[in-house]
Protein backbone atom coordinates (compact mmCIF):
# COMPACT_ATOMS: atom_id res chain seq x y z
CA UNK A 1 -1.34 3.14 26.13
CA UNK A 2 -4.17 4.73 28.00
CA UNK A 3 -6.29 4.24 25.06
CA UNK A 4 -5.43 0.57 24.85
CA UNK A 5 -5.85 -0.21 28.55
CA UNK A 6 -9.80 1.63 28.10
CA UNK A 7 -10.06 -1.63 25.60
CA UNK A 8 -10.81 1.51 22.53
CA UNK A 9 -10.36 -0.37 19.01
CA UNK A 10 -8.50 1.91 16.55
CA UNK A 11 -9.29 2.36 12.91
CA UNK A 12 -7.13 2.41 10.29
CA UNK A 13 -7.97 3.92 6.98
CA UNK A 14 -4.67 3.95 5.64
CA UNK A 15 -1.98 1.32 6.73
CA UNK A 16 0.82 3.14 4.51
CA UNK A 17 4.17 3.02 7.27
CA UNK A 18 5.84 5.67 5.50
CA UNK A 19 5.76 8.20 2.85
CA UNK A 20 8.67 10.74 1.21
CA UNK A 21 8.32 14.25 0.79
CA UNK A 22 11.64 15.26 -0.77
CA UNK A 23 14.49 13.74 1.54
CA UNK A 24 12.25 13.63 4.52
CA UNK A 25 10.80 10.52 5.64
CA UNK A 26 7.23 11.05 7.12
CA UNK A 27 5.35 8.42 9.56
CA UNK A 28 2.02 7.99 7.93
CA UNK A 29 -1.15 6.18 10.08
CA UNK A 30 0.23 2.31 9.37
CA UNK A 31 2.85 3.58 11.50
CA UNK A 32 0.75 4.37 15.03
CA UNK A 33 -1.41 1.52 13.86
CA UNK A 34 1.50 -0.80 14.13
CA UNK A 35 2.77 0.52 17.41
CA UNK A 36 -1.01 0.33 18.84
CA UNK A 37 -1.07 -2.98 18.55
CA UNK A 38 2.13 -3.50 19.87
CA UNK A 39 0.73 -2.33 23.23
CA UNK A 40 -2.15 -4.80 22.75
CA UNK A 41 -4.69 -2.55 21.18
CA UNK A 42 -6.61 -4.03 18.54
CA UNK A 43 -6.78 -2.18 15.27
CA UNK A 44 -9.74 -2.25 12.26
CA UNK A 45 -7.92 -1.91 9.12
CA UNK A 46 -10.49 -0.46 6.11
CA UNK A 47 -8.25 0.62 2.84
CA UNK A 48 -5.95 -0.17 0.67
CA UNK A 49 -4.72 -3.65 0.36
CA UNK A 50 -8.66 -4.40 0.76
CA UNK A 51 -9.44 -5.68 -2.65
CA UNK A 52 -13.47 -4.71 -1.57
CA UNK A 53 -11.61 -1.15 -1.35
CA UNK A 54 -10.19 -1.28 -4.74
CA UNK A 55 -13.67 -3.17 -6.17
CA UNK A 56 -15.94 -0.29 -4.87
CA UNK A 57 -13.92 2.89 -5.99
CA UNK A 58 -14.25 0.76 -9.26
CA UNK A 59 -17.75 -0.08 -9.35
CA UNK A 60 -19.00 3.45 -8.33
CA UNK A 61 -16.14 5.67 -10.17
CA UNK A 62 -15.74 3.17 -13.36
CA UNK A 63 -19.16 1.77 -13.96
CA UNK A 64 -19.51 0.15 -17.25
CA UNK A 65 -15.61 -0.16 -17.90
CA UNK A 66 -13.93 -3.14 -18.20
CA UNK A 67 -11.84 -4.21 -15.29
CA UNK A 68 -9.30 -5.39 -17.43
CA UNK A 69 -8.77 -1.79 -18.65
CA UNK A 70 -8.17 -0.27 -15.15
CA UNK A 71 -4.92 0.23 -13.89
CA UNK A 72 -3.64 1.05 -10.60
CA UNK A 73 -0.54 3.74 -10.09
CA UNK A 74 1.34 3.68 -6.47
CA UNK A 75 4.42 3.33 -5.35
CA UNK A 76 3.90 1.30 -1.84
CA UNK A 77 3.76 -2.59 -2.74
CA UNK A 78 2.57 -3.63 0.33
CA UNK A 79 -0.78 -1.37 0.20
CA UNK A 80 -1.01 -0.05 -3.66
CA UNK A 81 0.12 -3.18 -5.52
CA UNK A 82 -1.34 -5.82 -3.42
CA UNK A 83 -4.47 -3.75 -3.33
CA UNK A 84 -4.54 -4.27 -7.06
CA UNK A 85 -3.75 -7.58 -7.01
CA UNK A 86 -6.03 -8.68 -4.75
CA UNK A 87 -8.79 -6.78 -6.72
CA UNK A 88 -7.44 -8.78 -10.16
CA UNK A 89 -6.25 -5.17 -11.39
CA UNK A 90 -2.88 -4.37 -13.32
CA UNK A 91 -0.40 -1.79 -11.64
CA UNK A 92 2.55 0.37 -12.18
CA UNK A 93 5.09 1.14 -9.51
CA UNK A 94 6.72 4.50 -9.27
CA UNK A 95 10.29 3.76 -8.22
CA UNK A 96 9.80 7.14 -6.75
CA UNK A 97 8.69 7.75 -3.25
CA UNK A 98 7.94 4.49 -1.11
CA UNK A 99 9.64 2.77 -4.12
CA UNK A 100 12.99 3.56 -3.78
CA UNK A 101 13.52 0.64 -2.36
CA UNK A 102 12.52 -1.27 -5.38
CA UNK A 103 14.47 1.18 -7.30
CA UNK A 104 17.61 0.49 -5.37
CA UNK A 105 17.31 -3.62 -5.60
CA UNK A 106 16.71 -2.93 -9.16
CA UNK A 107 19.86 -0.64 -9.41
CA UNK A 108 22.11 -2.96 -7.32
CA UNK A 109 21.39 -6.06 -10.00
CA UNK A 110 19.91 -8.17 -7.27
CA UNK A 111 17.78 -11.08 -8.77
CA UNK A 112 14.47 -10.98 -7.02
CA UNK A 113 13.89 -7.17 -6.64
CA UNK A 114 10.24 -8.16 -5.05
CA UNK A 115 11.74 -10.66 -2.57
CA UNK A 116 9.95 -10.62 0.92
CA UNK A 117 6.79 -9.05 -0.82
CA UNK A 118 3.62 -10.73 -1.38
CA UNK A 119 2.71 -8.41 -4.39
CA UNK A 120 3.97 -8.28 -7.97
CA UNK A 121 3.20 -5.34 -10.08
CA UNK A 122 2.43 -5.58 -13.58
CA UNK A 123 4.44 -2.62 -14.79
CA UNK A 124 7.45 -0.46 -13.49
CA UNK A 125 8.09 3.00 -14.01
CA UNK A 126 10.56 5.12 -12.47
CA UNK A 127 8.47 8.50 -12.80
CA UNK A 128 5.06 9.79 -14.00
């Protein structure tokens, strides 16, 4: 609050909410991101979804290779597999971590398993 009354922007690097380590839920920086703008702050967001993100890491770590043949793994739709589609990539979701909840609208027969999400991934897998 002090920081948001001073009128400091915050950066984001990584808008992730939440991530599992075993059956502990951790709050990742999306999190206090979220809740700094709740108290009026305004937040810079540089990361994942950003396809520019997802187009650089390409360009500098896949020069040369295909786009088409590039495939992003994550298990966060929001961040992960938007990133990739935004960025015209294919992706597999883990069911594992941030995608249990996938894995438990997938489990429970529900219709739309990606309803409410902006993202579609290309693939599904429930491990690596």
């Amino acid at each position: 609050k002090k920081a948001v009354s001073l009128n400091i922007p915050a950066i984001c690097a990584n808008p992730d909410v939440t991530a599992h380590q075993g059956n502990k839920i951790r709050y990742c920086p999306g999190t206090f991101a979220n809740k700094y703008k709740e108290f009026g702050g305004v937040v810079h967001y540089y990361g994942k979804p950003d396809s520019h993100l997802f187009n650089a890491a390409i360009s500098k770590h896949l020069s040369g290779v295909d786009k088409t043949k590039t495939l992003m793994i994550g298990d966060t739709m929001d961040t992960d597999i938007l990133g990739a589609n935004r960025a015209g990539i294919d992706s597999a979701l883990v069911l594992s971590g941030n995608g249990r909840e996938i894995a438990s609208r997938l489990a429970s027969g529900e219709d739309d398993i990606f309803k409410g999400y902006e993202a579609r991934p290309t693939w599904i897998t429930d491990g690596i």
